[in-house]
C-alpha atoms as a PDB file:
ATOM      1  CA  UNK A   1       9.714 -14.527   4.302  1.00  0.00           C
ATOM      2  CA  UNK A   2       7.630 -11.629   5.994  1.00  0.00           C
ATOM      3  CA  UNK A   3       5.869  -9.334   2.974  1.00  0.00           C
ATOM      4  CA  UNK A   4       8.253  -6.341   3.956  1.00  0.00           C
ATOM      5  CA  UNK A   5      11.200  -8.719   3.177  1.00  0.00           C
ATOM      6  CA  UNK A   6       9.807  -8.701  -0.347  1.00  0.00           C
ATOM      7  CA  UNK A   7      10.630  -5.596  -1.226  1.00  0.00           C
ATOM      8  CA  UNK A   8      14.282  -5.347  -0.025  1.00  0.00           C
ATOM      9  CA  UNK A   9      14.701  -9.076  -1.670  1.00  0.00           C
ATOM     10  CA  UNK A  10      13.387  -7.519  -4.834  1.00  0.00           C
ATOM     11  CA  UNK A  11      15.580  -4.683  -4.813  1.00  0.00           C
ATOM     12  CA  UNK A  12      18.521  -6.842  -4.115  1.00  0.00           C
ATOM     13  CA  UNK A  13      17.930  -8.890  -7.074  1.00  0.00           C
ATOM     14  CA  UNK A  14      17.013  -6.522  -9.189  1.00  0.00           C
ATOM     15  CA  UNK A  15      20.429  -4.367  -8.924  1.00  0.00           C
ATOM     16  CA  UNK A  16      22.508  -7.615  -8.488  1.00  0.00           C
ATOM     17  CA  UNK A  17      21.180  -8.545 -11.595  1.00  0.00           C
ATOM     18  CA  UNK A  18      22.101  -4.923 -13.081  1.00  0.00           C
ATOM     19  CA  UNK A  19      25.374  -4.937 -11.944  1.00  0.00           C
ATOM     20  CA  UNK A  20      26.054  -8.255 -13.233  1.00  0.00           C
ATOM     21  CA  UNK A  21      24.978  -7.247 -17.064  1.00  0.00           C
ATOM     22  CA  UNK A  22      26.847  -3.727 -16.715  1.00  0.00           C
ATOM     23  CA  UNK A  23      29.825  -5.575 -16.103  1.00  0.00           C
ATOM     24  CA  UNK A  24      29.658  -8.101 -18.607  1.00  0.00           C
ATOM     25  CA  UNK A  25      29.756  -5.264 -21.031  1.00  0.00           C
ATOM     26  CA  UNK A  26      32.506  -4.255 -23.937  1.00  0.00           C
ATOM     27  CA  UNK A  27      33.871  -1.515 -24.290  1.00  0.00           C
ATOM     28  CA  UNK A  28      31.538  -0.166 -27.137  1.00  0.00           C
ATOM     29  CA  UNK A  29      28.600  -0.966 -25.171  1.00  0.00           C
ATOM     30  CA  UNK A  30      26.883   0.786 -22.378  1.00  0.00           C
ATOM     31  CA  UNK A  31      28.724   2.032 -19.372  1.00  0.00           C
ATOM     32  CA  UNK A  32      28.009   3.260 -15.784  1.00  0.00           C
ATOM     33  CA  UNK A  33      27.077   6.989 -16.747  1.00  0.00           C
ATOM     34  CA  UNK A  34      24.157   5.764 -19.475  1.00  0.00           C
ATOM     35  CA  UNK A  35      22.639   3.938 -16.778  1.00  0.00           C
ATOM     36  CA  UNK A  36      19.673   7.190 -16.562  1.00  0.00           C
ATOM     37  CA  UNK A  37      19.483   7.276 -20.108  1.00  0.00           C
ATOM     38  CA  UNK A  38      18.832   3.619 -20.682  1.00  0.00           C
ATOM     39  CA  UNK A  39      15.444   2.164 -20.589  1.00  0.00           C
ATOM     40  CA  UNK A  40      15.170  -0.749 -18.676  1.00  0.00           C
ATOM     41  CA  UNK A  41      12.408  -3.445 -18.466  1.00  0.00           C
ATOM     42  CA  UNK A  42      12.073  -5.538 -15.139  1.00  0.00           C
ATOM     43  CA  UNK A  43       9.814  -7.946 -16.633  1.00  0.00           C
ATOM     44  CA  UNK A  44       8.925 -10.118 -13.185  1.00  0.00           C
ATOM     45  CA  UNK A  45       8.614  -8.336  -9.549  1.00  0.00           C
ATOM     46  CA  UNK A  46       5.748  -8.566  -7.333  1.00  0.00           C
ATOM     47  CA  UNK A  47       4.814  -5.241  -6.145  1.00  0.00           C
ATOM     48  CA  UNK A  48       2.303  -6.056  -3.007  1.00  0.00           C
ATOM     49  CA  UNK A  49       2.741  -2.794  -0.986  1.00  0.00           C
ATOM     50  CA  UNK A  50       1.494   0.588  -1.336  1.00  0.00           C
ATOM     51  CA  UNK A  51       4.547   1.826  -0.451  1.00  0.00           C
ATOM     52  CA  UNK A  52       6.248   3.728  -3.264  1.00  0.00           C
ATOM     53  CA  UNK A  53       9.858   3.728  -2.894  1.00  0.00           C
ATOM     54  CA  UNK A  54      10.227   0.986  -5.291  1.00  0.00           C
ATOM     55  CA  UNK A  55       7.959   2.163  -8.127  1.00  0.00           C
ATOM     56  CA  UNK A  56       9.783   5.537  -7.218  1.00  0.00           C
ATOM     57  CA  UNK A  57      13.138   3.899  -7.296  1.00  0.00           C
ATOM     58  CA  UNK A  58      12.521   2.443 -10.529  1.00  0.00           C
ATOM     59  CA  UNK A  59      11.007   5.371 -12.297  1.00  0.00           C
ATOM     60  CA  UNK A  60      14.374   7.398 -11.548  1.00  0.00           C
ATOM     61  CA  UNK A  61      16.520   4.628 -12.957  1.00  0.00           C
ATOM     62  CA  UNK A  62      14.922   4.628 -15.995  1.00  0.00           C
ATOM     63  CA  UNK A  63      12.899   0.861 -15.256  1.00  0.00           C
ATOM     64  CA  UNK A  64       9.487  -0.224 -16.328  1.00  0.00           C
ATOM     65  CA  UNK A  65       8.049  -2.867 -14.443  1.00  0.00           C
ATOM     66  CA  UNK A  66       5.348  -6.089 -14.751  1.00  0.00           C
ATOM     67  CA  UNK A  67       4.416  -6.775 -11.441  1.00  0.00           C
ATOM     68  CA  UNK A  68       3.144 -10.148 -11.599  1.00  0.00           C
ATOM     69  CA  UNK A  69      -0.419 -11.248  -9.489  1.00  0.00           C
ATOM     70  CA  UNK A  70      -0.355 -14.427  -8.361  1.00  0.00           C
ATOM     71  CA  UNK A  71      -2.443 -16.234  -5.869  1.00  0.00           C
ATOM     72  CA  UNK A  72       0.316 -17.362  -3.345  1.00  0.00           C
ATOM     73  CA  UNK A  73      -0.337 -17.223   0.288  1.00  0.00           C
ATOM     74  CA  UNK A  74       2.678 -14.799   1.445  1.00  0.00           C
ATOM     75  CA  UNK A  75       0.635 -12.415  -0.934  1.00  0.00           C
ATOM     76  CA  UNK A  76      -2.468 -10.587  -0.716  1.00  0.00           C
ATOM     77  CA  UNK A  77      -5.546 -11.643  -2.319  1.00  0.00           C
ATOM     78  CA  UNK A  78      -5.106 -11.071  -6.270  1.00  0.00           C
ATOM     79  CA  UNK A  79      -7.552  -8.334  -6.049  1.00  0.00           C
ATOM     80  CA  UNK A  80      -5.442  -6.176  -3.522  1.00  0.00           C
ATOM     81  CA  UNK A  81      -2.550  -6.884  -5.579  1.00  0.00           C
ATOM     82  CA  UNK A  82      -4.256  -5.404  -8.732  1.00  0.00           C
ATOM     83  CA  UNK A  83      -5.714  -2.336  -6.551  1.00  0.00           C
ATOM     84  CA  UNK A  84      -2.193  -2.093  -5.492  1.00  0.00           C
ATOM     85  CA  UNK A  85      -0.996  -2.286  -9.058  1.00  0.00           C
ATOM     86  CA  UNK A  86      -3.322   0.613 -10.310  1.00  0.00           C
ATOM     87  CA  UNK A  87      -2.474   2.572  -7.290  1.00  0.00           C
ATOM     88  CA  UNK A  88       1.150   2.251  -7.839  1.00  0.00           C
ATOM     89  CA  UNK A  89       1.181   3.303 -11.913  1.00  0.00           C
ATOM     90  CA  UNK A  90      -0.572   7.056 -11.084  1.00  0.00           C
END
């Protein structure tokens, strides 16, 4: 998978998985228009671009995120990723 693929693959799973909890929920529970106001914790992605649109993406939906560094060769070296990382929480 090329690196930019990453990022759309992320996003993909990332909202399938949202969609799949908001519709597994009662009535009584959250809903479609709480989505803003509901803090959300993405607690594995791999954030190797400098490119904000995720981190941007995620921020307006309310997400936190752990990108996780790993030493994988699709990725950058684990260095870049954390300069990345740093770069990417401002």
């Amino acid at each position: 998978m090329k690196k930019n693929n990453h990022l759309d693959f992320l996003f993909f799973l990332m909202y399938a998985l949202l969609i799949h909890i908001l519709v597994g929920c009662n009535q009584g529970s959250f809903n479609m228009a709480d989505f803003k106001q509901v803090g959300k914790i993405d607690a594995h992605v791999h954030v190797n671009s400098t490119n904000p649109a995720y981190i941007d993406q995620a921020r307006t939906d309310n997400f936190k995120l752990l990108t996780i560094n790993t030493d994988y060769a699709d990725f950058p070296p684990i260095a870049e990723q954390l300069r990345i990382a740093l770069e990417l929480k401002k």
